[in-house]
N, C-alpha and C. Protein backbone atom coordinates (compact mmCIF):
# COMPACT_ATOMS: atom_id res chain seq x y z
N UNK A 1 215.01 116.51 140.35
CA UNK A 1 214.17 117.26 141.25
C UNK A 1 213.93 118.62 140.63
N UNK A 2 212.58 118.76 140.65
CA UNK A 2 212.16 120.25 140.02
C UNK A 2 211.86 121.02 141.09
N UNK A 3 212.72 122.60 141.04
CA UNK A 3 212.87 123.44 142.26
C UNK A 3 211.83 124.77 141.73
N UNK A 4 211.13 125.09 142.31
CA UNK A 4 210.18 126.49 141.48
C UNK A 4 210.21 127.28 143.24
N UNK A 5 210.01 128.92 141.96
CA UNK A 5 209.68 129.66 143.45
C UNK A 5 208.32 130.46 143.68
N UNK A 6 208.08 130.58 144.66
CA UNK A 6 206.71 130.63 144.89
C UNK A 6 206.64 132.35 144.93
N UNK A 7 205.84 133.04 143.69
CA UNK A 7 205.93 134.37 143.02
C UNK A 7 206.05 135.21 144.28
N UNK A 8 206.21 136.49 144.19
CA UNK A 8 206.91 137.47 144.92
C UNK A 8 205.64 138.97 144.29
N UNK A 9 205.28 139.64 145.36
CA UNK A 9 204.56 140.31 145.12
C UNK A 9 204.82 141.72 146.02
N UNK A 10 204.93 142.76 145.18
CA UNK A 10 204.95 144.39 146.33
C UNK A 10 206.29 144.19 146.99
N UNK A 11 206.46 145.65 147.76
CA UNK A 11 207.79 145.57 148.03
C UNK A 11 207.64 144.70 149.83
N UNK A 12 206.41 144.56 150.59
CA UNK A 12 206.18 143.84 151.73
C UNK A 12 205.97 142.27 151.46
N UNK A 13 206.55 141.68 150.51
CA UNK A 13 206.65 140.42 150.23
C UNK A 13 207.61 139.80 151.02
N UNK A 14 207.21 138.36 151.51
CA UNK A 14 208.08 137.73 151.86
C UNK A 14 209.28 137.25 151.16
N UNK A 15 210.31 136.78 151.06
CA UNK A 15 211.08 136.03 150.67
C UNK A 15 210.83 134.19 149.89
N UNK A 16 211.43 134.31 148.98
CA UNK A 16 210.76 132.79 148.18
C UNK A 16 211.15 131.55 149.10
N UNK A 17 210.07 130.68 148.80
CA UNK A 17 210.82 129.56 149.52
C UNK A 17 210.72 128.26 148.44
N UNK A 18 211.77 127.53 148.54
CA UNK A 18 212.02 126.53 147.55
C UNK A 18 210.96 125.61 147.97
N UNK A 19 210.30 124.89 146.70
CA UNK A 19 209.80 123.88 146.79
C UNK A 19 210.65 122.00 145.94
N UNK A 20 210.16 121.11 146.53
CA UNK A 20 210.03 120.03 145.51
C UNK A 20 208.85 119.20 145.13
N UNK A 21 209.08 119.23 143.66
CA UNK A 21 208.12 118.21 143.90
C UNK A 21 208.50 116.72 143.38
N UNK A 22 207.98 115.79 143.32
CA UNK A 22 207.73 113.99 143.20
C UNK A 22 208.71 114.38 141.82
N UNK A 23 209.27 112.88 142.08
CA UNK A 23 209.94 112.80 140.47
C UNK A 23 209.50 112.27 139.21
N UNK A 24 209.75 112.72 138.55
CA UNK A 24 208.57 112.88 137.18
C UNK A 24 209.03 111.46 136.63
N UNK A 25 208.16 110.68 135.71
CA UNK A 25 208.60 109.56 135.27
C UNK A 25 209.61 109.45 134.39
N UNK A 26 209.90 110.61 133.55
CA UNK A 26 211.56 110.29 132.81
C UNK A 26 212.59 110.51 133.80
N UNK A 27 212.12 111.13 134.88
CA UNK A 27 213.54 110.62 135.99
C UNK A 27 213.54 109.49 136.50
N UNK A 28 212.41 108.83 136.28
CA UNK A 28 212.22 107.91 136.77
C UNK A 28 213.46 106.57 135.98
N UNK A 29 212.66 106.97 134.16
CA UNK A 29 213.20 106.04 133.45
C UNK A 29 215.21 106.54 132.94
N UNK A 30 215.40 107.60 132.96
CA UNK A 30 216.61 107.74 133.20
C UNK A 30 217.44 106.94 134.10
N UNK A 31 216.98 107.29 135.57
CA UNK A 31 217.69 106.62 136.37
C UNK A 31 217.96 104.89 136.46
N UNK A 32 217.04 104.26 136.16
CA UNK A 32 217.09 103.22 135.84
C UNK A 32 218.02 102.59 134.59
N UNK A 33 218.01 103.70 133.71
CA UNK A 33 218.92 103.15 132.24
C UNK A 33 220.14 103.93 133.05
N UNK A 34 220.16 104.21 133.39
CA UNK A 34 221.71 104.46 134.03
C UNK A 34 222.44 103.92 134.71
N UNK A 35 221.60 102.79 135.74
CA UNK A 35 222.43 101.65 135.95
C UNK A 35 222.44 100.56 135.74
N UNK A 36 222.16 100.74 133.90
CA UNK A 36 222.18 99.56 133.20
C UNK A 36 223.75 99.25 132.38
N UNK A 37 224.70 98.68 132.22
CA UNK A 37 226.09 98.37 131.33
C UNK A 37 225.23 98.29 129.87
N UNK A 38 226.13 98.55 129.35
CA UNK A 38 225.81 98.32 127.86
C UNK A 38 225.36 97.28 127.50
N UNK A 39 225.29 96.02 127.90
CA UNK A 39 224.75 94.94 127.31
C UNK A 39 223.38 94.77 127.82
N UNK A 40 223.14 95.41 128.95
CA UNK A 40 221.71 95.27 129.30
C UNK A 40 221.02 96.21 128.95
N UNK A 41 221.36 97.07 128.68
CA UNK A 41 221.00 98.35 128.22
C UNK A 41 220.01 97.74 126.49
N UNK A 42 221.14 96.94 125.93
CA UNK A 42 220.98 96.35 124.52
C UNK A 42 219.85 95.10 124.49
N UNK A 43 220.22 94.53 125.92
CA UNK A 43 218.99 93.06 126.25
C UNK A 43 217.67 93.59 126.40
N UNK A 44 217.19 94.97 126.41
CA UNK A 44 216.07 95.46 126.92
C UNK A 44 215.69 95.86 125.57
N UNK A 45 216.41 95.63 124.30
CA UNK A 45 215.74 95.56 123.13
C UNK A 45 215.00 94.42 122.73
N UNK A 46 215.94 93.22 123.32
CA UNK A 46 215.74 91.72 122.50
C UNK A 46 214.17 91.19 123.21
N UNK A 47 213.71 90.63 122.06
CA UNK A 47 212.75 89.77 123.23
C UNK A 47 212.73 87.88 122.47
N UNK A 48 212.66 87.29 123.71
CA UNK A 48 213.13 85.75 122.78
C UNK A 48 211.98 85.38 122.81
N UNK A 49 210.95 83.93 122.29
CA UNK A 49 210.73 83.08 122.75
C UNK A 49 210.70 82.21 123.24
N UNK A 50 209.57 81.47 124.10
CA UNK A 50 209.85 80.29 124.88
C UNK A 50 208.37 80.37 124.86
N UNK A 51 208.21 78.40 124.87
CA UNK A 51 207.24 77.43 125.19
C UNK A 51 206.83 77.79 125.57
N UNK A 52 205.18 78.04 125.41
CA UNK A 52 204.41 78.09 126.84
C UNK A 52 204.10 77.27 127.92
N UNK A 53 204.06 76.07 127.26
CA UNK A 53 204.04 74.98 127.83
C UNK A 53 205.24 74.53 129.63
N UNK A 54 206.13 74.72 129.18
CA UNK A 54 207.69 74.93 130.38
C UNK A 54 208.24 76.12 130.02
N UNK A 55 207.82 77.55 130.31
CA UNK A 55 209.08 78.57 129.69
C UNK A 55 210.44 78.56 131.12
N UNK A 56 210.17 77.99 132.20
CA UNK A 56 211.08 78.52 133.16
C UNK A 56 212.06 77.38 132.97
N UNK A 57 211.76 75.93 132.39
CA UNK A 57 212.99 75.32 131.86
C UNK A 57 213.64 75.50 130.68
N UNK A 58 213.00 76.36 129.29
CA UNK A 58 213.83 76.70 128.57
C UNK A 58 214.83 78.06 128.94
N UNK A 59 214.34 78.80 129.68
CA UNK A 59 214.79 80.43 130.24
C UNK A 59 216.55 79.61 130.60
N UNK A 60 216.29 78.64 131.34
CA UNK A 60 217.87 78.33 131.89
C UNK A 60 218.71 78.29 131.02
N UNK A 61 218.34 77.98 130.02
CA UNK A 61 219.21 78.31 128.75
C UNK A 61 219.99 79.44 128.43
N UNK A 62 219.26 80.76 128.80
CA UNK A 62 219.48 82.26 129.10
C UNK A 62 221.03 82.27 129.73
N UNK A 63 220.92 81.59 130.63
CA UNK A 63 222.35 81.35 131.28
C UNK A 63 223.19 83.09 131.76
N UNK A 64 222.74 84.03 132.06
CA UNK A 64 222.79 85.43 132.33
C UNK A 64 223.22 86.16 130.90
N UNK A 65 221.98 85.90 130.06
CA UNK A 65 221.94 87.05 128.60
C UNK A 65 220.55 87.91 129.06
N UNK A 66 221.11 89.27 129.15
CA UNK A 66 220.17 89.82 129.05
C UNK A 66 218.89 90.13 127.96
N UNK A 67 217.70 90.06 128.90
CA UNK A 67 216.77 90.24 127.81
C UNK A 67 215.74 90.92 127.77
N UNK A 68 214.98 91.80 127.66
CA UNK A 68 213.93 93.13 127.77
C UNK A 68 212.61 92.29 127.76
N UNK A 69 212.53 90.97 127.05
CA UNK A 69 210.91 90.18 127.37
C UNK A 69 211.18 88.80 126.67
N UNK A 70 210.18 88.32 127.15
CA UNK A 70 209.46 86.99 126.40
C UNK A 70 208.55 86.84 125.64
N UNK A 71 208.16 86.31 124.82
CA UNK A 71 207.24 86.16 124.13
C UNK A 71 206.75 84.18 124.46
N UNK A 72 205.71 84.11 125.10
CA UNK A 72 205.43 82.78 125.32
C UNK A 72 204.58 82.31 124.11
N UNK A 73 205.71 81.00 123.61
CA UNK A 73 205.09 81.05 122.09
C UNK A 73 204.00 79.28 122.00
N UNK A 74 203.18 78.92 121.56
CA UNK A 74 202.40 77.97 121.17
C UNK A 74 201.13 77.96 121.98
N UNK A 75 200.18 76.61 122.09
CA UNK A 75 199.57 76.52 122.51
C UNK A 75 199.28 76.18 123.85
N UNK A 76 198.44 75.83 124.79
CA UNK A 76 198.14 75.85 126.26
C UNK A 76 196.96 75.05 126.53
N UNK A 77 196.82 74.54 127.40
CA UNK A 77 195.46 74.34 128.23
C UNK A 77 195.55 74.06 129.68
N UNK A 78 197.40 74.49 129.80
CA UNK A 78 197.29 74.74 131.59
C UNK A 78 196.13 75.86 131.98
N UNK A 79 196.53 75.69 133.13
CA UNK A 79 195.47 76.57 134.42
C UNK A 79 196.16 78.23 133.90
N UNK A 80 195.81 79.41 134.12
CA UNK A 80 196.31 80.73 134.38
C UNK A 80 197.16 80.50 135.49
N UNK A 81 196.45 80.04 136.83
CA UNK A 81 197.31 79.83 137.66
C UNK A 81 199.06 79.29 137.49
N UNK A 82 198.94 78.61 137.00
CA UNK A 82 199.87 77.90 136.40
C UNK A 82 201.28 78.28 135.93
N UNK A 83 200.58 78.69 134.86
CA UNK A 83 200.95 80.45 134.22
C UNK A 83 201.86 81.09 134.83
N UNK A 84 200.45 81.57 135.61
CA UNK A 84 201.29 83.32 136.44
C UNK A 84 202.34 82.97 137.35
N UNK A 85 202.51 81.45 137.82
CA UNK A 85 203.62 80.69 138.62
C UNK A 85 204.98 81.24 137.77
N UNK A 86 204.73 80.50 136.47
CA UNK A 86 205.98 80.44 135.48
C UNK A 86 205.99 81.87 135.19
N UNK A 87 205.56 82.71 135.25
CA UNK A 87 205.62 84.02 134.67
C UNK A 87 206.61 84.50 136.39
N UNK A 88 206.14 84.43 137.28
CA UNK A 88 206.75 85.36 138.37
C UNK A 88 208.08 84.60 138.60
N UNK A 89 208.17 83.60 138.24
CA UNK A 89 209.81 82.96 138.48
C UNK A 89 210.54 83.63 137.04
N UNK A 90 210.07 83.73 135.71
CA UNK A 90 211.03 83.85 134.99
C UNK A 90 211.35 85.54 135.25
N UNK A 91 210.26 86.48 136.06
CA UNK A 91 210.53 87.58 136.36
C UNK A 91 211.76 87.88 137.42
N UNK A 92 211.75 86.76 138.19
CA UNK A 92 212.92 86.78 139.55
C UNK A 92 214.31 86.33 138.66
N UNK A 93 213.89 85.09 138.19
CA UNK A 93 215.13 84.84 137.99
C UNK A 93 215.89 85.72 136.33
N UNK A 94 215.09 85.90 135.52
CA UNK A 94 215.50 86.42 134.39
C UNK A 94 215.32 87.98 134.41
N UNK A 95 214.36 88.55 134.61
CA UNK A 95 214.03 90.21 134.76
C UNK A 95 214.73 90.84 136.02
N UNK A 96 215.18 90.07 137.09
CA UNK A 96 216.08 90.54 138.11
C UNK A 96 217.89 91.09 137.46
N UNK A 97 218.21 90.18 136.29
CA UNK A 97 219.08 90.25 135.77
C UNK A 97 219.67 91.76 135.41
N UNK A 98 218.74 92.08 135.14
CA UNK A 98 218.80 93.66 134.35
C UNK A 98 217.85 94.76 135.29
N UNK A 99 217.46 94.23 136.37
CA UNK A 99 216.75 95.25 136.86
C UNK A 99 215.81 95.61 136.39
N UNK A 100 215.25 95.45 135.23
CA UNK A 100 213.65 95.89 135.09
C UNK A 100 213.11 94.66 134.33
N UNK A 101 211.71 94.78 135.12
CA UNK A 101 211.33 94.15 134.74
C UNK A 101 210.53 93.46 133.56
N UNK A 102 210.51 92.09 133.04
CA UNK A 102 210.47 91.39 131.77
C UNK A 102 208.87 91.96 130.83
N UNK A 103 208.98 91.93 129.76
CA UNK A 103 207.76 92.39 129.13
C UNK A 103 207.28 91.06 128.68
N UNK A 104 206.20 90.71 129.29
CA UNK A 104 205.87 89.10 128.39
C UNK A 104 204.42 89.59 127.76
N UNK A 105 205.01 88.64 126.54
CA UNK A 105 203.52 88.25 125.79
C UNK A 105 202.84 87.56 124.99
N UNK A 106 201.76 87.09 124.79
CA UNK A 106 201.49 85.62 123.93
C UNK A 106 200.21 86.46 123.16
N UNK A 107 199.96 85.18 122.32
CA UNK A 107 199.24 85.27 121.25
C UNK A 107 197.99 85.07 121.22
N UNK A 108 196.93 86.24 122.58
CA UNK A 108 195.94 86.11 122.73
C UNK A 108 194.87 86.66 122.52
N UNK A 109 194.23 86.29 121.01
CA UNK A 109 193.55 87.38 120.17
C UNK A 109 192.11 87.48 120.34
N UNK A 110 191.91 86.29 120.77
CA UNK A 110 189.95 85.35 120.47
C UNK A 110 189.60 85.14 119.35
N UNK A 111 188.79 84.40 119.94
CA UNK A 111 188.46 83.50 118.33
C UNK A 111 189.16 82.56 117.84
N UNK A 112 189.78 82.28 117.23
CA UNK A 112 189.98 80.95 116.40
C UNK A 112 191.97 81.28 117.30
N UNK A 113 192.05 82.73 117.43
CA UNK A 113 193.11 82.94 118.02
C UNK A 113 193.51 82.82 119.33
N UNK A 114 193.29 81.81 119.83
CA UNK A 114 193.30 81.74 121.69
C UNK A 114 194.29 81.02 121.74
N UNK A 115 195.52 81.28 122.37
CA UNK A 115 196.79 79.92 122.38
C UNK A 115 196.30 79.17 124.07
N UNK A 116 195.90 79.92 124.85
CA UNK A 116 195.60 79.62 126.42
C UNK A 116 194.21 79.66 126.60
N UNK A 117 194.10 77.97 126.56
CA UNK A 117 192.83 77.39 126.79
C UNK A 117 192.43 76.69 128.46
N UNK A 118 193.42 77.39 129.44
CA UNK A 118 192.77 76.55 130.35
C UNK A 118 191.93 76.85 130.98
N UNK A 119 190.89 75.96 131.87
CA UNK A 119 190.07 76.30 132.55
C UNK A 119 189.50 77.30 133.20
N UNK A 120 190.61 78.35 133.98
CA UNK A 120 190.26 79.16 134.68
C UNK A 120 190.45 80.96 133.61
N UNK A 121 191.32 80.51 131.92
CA UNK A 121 190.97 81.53 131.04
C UNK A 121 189.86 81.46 130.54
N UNK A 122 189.56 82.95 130.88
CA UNK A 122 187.75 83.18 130.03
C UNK A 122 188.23 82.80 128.53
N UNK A 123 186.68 82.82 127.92
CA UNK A 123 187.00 82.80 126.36
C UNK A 123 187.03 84.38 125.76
N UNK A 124 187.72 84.58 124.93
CA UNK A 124 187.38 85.58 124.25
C UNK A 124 186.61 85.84 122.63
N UNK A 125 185.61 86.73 122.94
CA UNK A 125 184.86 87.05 121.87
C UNK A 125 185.17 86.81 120.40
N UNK A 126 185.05 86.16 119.48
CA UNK A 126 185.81 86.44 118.18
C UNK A 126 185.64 87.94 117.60
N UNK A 127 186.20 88.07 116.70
CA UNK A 127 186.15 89.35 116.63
C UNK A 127 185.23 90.02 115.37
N UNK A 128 184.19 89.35 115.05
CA UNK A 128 183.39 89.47 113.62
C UNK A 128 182.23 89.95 115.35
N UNK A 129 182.52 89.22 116.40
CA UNK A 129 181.15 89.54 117.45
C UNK A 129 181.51 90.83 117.43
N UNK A 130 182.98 91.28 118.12
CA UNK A 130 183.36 92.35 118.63
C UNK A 130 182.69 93.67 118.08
N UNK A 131 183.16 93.02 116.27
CA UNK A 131 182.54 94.39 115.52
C UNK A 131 181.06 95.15 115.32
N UNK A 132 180.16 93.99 116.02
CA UNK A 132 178.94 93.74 115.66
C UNK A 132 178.59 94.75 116.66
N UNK A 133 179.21 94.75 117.65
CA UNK A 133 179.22 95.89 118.82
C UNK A 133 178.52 97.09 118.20
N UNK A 134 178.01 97.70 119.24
CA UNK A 134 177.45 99.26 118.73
C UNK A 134 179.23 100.21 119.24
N UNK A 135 178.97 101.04 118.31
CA UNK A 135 180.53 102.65 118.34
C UNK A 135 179.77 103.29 119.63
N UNK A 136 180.63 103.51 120.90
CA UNK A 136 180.66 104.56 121.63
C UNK A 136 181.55 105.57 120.99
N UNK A 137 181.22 106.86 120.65
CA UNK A 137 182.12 107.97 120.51
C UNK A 137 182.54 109.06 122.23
N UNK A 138 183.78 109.39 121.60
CA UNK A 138 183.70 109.91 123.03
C UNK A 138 183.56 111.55 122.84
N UNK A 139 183.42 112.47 124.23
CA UNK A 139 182.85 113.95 123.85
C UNK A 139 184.18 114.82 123.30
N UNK A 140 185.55 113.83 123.44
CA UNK A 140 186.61 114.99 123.58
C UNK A 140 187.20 114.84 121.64
């Protein structure tokens, strides 16, 4: 908590009065690594893979090792829906472990690079289009 006082002026000045304000986000992230033990503290380095295909039946494997993310590794042509199912269970059951939550991520570039082909994922642009793009510069 950050305490400031509100300036003081002439000798008919009032008296300061304390303020607070909101807690800043490294108190945020402090507090959180503080009630982490050392091994979770260390699991929030690791990140494993798993299938994309079933990651919430390989995760059981995990068996309570902490771990900072996933990386969902191969190809796809489930639904997103699907997906975001297996993604919010391995968050309960595996990212609950350690209290914060899991960093996931796959290998989704466009173009020839798309691992998640299902139906309800857009396609993405290859990236020879991307470049073809006109440059916005910005004013700052």
């Amino acid at each position: 908590m950050t305490v400031s006082r509100l300036p003081t002026t002439g000798p008919t000045a009032s008296p300061s009065r304390a303020t607070t304000s909101p807690a800043r986000p490294k108190d945020c992230v402090d507090r959180v690594l503080a009630g982490l033990d050392g091994s979770r503290l260390v699991g929030q380095l690791v990140m494993i893979g798993l299938p994309v295909e079933d990651p919430v039946s390989a995760a059981e494997a995990l068996s309570g090792t902490p771990v900072g993310g996933v990386f969902l590794a191969g190809r796809s042509t489930r639904p997103a829906t699907a997906l975001a199912r297996d993604v919010a269970t391995l968050q309960q059951r595996v990212g609950r472990r350690s209290g914060v939550p899991l960093h996931v991520a796959v290998d989704q570039e466009g173009g020839y690079v798309q691992s998640l082909t299902g139906d309800d994922f857009p396609r993405s642009p290859r990236p020879s289009s991307r470049a073809s793009c006109p440059v916005t510069t910005s004013p700052h």
